[in-house]
PDB file of N, CA and C in Angstrom:
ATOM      1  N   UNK A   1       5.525 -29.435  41.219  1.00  0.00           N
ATOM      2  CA  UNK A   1       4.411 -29.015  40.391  1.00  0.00           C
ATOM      3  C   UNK A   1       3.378 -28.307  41.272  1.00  0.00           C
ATOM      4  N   UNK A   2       2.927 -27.258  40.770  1.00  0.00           N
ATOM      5  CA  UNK A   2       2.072 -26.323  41.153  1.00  0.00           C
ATOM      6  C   UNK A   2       0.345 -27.055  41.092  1.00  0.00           C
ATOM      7  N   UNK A   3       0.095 -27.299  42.032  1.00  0.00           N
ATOM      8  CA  UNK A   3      -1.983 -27.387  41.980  1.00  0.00           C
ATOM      9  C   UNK A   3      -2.703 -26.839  42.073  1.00  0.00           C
ATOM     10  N   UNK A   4      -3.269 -25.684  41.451  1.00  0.00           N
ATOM     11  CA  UNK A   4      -4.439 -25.216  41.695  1.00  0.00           C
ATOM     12  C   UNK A   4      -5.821 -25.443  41.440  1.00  0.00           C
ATOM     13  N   UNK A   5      -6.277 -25.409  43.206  1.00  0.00           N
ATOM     14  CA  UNK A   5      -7.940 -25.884  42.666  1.00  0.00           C
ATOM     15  C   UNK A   5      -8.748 -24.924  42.756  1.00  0.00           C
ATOM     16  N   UNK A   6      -9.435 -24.926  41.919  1.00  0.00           N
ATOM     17  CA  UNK A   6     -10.392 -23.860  41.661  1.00  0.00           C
ATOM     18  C   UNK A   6     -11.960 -24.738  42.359  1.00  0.00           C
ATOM     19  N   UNK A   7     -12.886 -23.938  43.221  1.00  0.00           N
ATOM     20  CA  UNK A   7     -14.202 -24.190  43.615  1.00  0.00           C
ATOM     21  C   UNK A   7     -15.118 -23.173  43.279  1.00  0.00           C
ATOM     22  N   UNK A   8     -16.159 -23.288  42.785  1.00  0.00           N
ATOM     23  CA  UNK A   8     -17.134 -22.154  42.793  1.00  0.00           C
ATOM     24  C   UNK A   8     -17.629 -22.125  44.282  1.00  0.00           C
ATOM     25  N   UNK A   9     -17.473 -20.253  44.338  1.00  0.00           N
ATOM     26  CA  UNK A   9     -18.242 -20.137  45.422  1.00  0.00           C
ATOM     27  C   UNK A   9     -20.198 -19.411  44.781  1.00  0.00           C
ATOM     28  N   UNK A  10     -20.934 -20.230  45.498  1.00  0.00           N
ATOM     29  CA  UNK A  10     -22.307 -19.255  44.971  1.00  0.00           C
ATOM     30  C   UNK A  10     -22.472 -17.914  45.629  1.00  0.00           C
ATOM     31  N   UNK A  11     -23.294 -16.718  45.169  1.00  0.00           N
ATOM     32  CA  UNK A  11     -23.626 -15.788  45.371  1.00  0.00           C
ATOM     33  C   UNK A  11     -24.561 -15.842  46.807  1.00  0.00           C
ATOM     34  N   UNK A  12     -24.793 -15.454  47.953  1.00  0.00           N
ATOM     35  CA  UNK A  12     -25.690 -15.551  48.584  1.00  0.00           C
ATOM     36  C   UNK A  12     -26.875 -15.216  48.503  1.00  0.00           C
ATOM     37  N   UNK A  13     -28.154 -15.814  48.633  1.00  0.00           N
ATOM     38  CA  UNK A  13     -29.391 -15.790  48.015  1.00  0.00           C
ATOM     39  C   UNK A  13     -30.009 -14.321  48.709  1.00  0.00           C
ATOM     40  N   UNK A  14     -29.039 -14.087  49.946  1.00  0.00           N
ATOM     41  CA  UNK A  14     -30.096 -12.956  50.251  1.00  0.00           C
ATOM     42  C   UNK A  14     -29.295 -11.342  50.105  1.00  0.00           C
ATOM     43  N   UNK A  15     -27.990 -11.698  49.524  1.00  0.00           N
ATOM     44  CA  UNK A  15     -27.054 -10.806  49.293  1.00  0.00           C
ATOM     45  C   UNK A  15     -27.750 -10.639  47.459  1.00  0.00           C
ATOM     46  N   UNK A  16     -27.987 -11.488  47.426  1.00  0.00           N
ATOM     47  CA  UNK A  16     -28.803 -11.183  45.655  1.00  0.00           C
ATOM     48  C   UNK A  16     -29.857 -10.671  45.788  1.00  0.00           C
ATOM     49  N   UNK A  17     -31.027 -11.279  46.380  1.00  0.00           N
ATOM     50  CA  UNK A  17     -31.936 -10.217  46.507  1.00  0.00           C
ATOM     51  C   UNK A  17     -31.647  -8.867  46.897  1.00  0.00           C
ATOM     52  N   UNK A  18     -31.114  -8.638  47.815  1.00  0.00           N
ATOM     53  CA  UNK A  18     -31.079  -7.077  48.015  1.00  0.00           C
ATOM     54  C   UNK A  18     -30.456  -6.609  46.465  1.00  0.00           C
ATOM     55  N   UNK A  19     -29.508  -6.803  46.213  1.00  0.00           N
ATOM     56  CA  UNK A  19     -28.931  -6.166  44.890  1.00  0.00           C
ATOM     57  C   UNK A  19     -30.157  -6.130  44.281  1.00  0.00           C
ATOM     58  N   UNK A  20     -31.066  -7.197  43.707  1.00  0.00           N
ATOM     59  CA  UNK A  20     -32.340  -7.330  42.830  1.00  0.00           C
ATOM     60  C   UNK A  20     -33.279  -6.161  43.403  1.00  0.00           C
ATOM     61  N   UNK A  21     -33.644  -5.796  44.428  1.00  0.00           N
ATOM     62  CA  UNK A  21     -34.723  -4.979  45.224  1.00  0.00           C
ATOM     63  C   UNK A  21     -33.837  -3.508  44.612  1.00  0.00           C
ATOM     64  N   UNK A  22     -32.961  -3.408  44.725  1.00  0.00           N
ATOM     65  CA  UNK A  22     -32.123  -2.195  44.951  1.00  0.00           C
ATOM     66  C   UNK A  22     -31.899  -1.669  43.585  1.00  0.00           C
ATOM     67  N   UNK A  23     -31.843  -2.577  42.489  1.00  0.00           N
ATOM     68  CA  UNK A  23     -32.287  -2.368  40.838  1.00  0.00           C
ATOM     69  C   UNK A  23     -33.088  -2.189  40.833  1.00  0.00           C
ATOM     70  N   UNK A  24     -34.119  -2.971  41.137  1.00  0.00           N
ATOM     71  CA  UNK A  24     -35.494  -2.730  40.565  1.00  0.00           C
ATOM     72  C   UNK A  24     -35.805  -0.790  40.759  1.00  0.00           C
ATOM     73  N   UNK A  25     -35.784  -0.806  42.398  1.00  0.00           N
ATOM     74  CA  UNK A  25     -35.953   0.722  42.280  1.00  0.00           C
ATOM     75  C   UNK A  25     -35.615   1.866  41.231  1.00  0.00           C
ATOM     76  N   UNK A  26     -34.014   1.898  40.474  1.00  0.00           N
ATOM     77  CA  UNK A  26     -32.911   2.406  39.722  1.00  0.00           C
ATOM     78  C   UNK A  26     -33.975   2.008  38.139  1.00  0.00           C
ATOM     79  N   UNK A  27     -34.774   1.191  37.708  1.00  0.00           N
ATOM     80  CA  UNK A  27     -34.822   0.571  36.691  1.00  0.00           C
ATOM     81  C   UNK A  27     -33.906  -0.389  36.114  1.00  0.00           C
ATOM     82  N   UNK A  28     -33.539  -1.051  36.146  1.00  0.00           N
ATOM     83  CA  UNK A  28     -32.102  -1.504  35.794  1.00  0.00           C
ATOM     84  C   UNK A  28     -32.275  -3.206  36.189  1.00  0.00           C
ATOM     85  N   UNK A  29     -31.503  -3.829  35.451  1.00  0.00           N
ATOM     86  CA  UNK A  29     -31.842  -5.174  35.821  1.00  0.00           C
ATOM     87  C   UNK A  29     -30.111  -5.596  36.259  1.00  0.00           C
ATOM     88  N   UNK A  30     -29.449  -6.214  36.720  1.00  0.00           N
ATOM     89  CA  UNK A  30     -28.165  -6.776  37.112  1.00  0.00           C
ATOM     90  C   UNK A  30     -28.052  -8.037  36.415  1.00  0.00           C
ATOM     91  N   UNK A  31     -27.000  -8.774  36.111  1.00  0.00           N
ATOM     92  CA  UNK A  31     -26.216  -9.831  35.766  1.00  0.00           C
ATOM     93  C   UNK A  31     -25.385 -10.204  37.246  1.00  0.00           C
ATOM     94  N   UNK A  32     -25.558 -11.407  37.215  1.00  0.00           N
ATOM     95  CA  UNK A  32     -24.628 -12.041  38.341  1.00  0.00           C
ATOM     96  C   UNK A  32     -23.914 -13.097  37.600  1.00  0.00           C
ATOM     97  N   UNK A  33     -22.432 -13.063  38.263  1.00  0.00           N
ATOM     98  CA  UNK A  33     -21.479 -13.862  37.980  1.00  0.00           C
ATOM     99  C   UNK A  33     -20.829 -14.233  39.272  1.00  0.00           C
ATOM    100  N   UNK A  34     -20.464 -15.514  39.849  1.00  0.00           N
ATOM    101  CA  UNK A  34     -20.187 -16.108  40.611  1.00  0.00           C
ATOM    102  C   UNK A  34     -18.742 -16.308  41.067  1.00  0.00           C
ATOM    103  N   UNK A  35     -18.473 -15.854  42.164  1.00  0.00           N
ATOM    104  CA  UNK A  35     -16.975 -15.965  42.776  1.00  0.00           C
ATOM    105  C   UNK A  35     -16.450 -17.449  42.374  1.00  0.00           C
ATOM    106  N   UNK A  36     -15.323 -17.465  43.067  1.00  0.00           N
ATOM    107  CA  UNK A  36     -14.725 -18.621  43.408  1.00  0.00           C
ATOM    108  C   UNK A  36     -13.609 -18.714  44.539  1.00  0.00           C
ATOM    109  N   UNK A  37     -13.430 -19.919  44.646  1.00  0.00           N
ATOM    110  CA  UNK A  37     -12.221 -20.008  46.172  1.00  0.00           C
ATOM    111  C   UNK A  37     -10.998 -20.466  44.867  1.00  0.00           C
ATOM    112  N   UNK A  38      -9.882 -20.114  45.174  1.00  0.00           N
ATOM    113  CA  UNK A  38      -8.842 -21.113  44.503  1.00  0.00           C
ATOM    114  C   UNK A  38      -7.609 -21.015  45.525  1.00  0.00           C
ATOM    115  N   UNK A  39      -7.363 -22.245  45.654  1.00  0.00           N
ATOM    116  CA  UNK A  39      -6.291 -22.889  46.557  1.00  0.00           C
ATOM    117  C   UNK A  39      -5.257 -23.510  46.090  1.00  0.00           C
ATOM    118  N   UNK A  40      -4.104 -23.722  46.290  1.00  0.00           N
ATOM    119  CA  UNK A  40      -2.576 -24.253  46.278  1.00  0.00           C
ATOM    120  C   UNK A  40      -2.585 -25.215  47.027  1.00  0.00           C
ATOM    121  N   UNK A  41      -2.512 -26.354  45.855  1.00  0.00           N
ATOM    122  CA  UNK A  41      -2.400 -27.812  47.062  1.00  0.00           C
ATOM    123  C   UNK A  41      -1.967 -27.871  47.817  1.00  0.00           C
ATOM    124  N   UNK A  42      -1.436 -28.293  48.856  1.00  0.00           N
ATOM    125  CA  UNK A  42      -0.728 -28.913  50.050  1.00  0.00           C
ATOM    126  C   UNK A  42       0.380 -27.213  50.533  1.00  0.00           C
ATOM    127  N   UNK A  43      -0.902 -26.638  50.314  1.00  0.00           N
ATOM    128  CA  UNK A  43      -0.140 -25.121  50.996  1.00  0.00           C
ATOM    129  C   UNK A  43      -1.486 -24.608  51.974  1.00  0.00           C
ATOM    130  N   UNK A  44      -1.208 -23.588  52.588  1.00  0.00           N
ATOM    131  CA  UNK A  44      -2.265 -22.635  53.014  1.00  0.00           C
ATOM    132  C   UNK A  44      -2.476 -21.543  52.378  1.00  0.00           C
ATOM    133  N   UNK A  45      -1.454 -21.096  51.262  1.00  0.00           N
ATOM    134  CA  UNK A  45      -2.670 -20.238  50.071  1.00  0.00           C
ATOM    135  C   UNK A  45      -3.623 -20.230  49.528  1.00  0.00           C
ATOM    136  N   UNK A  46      -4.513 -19.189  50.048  1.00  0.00           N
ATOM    137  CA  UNK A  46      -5.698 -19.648  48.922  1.00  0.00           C
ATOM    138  C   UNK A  46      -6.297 -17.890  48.693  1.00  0.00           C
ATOM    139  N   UNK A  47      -7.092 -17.884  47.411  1.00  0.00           N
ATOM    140  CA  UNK A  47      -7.171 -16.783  46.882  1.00  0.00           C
ATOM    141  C   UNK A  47      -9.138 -16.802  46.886  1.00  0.00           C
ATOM    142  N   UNK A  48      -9.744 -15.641  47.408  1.00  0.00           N
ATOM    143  CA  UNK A  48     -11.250 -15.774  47.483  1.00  0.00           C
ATOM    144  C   UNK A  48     -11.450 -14.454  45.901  1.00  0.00           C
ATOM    145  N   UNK A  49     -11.878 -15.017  44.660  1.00  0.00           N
ATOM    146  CA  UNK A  49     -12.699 -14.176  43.739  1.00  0.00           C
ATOM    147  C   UNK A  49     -13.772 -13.701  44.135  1.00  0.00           C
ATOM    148  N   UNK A  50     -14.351 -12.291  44.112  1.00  0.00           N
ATOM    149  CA  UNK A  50     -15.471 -11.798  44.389  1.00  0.00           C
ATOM    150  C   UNK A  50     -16.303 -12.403  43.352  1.00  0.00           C
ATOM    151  N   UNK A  51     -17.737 -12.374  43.572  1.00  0.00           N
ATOM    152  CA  UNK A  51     -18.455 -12.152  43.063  1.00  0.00           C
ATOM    153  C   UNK A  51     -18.515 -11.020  42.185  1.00  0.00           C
ATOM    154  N   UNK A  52     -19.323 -11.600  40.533  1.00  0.00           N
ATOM    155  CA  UNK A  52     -19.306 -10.363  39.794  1.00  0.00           C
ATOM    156  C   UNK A  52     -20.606  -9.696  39.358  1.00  0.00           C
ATOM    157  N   UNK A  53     -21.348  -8.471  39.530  1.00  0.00           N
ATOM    158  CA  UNK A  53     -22.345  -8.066  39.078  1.00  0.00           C
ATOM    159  C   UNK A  53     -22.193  -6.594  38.110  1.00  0.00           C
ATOM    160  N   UNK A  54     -22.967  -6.857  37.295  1.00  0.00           N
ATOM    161  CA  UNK A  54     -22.884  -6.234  36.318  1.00  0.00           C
ATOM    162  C   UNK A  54     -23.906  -5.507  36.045  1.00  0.00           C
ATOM    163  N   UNK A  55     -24.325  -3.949  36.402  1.00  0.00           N
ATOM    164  CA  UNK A  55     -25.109  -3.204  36.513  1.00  0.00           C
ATOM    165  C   UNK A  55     -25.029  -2.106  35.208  1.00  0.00           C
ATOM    166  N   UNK A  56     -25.742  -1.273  34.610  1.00  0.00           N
ATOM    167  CA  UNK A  56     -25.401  -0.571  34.153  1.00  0.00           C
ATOM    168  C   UNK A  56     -24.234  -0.237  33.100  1.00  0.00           C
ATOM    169  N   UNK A  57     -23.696  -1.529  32.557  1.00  0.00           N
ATOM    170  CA  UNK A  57     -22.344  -1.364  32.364  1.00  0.00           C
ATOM    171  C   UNK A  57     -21.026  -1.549  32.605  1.00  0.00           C
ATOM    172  N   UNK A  58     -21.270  -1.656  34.043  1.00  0.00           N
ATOM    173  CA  UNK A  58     -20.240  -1.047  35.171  1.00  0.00           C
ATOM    174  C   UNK A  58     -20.323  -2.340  35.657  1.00  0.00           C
ATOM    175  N   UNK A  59     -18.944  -2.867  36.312  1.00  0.00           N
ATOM    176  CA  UNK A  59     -18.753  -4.228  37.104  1.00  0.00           C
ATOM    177  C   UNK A  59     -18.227  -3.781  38.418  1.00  0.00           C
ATOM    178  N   UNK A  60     -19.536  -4.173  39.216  1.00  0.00           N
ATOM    179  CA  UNK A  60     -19.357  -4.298  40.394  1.00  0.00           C
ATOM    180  C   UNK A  60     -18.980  -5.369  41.256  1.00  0.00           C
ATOM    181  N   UNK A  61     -18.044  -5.436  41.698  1.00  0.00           N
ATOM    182  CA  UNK A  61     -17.521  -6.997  43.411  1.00  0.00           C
ATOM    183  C   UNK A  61     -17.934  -6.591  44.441  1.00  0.00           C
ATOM    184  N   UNK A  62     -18.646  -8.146  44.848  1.00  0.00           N
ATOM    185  CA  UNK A  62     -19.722  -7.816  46.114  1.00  0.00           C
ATOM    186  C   UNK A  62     -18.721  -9.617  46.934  1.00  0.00           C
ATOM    187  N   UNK A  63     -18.615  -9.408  48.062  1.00  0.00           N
ATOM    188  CA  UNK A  63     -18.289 -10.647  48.723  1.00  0.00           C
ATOM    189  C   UNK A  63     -19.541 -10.850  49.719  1.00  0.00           C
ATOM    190  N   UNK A  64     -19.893 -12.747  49.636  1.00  0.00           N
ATOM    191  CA  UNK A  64     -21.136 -12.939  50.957  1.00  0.00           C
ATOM    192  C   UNK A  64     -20.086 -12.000  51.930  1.00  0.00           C
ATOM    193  N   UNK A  65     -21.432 -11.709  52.886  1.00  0.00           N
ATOM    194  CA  UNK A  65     -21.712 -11.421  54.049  1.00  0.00           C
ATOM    195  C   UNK A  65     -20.743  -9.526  54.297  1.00  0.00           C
ATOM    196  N   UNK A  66     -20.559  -9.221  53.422  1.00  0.00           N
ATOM    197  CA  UNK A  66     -19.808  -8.059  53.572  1.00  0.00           C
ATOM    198  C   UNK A  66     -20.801  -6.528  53.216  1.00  0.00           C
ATOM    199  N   UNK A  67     -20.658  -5.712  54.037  1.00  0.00           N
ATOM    200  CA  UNK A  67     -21.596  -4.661  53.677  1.00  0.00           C
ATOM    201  C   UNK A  67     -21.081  -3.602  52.786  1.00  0.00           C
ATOM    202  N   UNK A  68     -20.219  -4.096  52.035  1.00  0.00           N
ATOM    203  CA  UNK A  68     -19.677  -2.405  50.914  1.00  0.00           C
ATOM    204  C   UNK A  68     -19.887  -3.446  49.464  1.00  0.00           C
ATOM    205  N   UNK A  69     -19.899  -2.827  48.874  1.00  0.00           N
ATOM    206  CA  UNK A  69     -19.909  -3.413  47.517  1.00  0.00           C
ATOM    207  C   UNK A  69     -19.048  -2.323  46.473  1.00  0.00           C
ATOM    208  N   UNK A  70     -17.572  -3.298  45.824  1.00  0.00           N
ATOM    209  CA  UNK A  70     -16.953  -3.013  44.843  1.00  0.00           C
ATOM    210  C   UNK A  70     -16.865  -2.399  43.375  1.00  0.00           C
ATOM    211  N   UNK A  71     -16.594  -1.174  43.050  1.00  0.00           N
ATOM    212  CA  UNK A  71     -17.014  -0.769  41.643  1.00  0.00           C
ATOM    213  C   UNK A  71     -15.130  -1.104  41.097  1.00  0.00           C
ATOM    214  N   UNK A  72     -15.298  -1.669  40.203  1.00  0.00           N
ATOM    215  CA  UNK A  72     -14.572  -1.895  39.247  1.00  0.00           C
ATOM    216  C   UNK A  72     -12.721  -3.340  39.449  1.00  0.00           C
ATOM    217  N   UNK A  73     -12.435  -2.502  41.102  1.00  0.00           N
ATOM    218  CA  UNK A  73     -11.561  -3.004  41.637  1.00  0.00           C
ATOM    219  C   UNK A  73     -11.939  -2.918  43.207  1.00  0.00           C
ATOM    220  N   UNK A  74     -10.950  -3.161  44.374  1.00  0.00           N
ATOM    221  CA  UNK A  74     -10.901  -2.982  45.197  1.00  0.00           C
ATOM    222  C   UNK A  74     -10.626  -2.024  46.334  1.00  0.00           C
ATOM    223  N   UNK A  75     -10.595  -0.816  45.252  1.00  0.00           N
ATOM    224  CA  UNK A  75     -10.208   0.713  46.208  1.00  0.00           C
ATOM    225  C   UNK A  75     -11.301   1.327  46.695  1.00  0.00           C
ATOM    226  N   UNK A  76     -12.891   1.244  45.544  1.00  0.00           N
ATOM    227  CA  UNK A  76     -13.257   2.130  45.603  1.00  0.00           C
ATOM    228  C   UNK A  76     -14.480   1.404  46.531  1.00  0.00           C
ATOM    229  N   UNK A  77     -14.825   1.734  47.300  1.00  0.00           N
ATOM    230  CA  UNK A  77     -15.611   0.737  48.255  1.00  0.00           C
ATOM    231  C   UNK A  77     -17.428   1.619  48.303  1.00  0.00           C
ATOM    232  N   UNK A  78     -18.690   1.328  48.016  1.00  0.00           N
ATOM    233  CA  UNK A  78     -19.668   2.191  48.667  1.00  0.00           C
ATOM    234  C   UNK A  78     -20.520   1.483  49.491  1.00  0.00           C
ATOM    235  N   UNK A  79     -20.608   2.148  50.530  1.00  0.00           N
ATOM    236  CA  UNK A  79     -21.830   0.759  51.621  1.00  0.00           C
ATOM    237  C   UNK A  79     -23.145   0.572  50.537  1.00  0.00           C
ATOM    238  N   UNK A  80     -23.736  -1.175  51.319  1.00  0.00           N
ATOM    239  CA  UNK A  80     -24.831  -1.457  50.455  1.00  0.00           C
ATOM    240  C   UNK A  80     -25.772  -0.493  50.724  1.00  0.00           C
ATOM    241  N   UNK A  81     -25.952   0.246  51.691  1.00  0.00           N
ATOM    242  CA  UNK A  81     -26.869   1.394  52.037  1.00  0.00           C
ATOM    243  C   UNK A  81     -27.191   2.486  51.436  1.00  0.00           C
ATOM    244  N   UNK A  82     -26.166   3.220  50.899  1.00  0.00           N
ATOM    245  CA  UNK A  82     -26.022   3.739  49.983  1.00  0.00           C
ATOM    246  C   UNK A  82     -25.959   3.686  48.699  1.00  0.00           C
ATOM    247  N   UNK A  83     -25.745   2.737  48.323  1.00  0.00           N
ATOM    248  CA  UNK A  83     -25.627   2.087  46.722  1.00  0.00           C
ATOM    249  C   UNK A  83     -27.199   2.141  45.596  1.00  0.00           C
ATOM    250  N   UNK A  84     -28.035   2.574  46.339  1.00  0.00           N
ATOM    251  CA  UNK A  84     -28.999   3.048  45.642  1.00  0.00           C
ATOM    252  C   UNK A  84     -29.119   4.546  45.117  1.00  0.00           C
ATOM    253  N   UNK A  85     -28.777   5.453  45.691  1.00  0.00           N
ATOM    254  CA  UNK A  85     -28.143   6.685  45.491  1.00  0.00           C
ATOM    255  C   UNK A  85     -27.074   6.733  44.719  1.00  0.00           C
ATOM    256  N   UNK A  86     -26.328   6.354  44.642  1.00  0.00           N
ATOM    257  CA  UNK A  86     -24.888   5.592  43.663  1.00  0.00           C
ATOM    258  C   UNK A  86     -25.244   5.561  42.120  1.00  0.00           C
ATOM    259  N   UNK A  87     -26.513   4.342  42.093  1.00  0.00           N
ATOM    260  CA  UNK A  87     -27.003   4.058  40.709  1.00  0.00           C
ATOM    261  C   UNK A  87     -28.270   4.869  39.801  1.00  0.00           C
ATOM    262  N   UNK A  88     -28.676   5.613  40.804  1.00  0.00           N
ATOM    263  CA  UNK A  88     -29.299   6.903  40.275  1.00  0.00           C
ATOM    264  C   UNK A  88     -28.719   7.888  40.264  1.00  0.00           C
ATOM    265  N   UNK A  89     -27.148   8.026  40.392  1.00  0.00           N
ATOM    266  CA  UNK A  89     -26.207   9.246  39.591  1.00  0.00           C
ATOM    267  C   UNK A  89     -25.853   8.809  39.146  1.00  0.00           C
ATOM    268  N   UNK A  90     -25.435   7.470  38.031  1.00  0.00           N
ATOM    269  CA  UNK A  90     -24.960   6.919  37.003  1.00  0.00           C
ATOM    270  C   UNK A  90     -25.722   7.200  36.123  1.00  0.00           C
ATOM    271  N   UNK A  91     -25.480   7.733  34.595  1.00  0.00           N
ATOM    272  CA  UNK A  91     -25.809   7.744  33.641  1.00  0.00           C
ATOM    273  C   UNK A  91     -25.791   6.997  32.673  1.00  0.00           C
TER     274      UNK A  91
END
């Protein structure tokens, strides 16, 4: 039999603020939705869910401590640096 445990992972408080600072500029307010870890009992698989934010419409994956942030899936990558420029060419 298969176990999977599921843990919430939280959003990092200062990986949220910046997103929050970085709306505010854009007008725009974000939704946050919270990763998770999920693991295979008595294995070493384990699977990390991004974090989900929801800007504009558009669902963005952001992981703690990582500097690109995810639009939709995992291909399309834009640094957090840029990502203000990003959401003021979204319509």
């Amino acid at each position: 039999m298969v176990n999977v445990i599921k843990k919430e992972n939280p959003i990092d408080n200062t990986l949220k603020k910046k997103l929050e600072f970085i709306c505010s500029f854009c007008k725009t307010t974000p939704t946050f939705y919270n990763g998770s870890i999920r693991t295979i009992k008595h294995t070493n698989l384990m699977y990390v869910e991004p974090h989900r934010v929801i800007i504009k419409g558009i669902t963005f994956l952001v992981f703690n401590y990582d500097p690109y942030i995810y639009e939709e899936n995992l291909s399309k990558c834009i640094p957090l640096n840029k990502f203000e420029e990003y959401l003021k060419n979204i319509k």
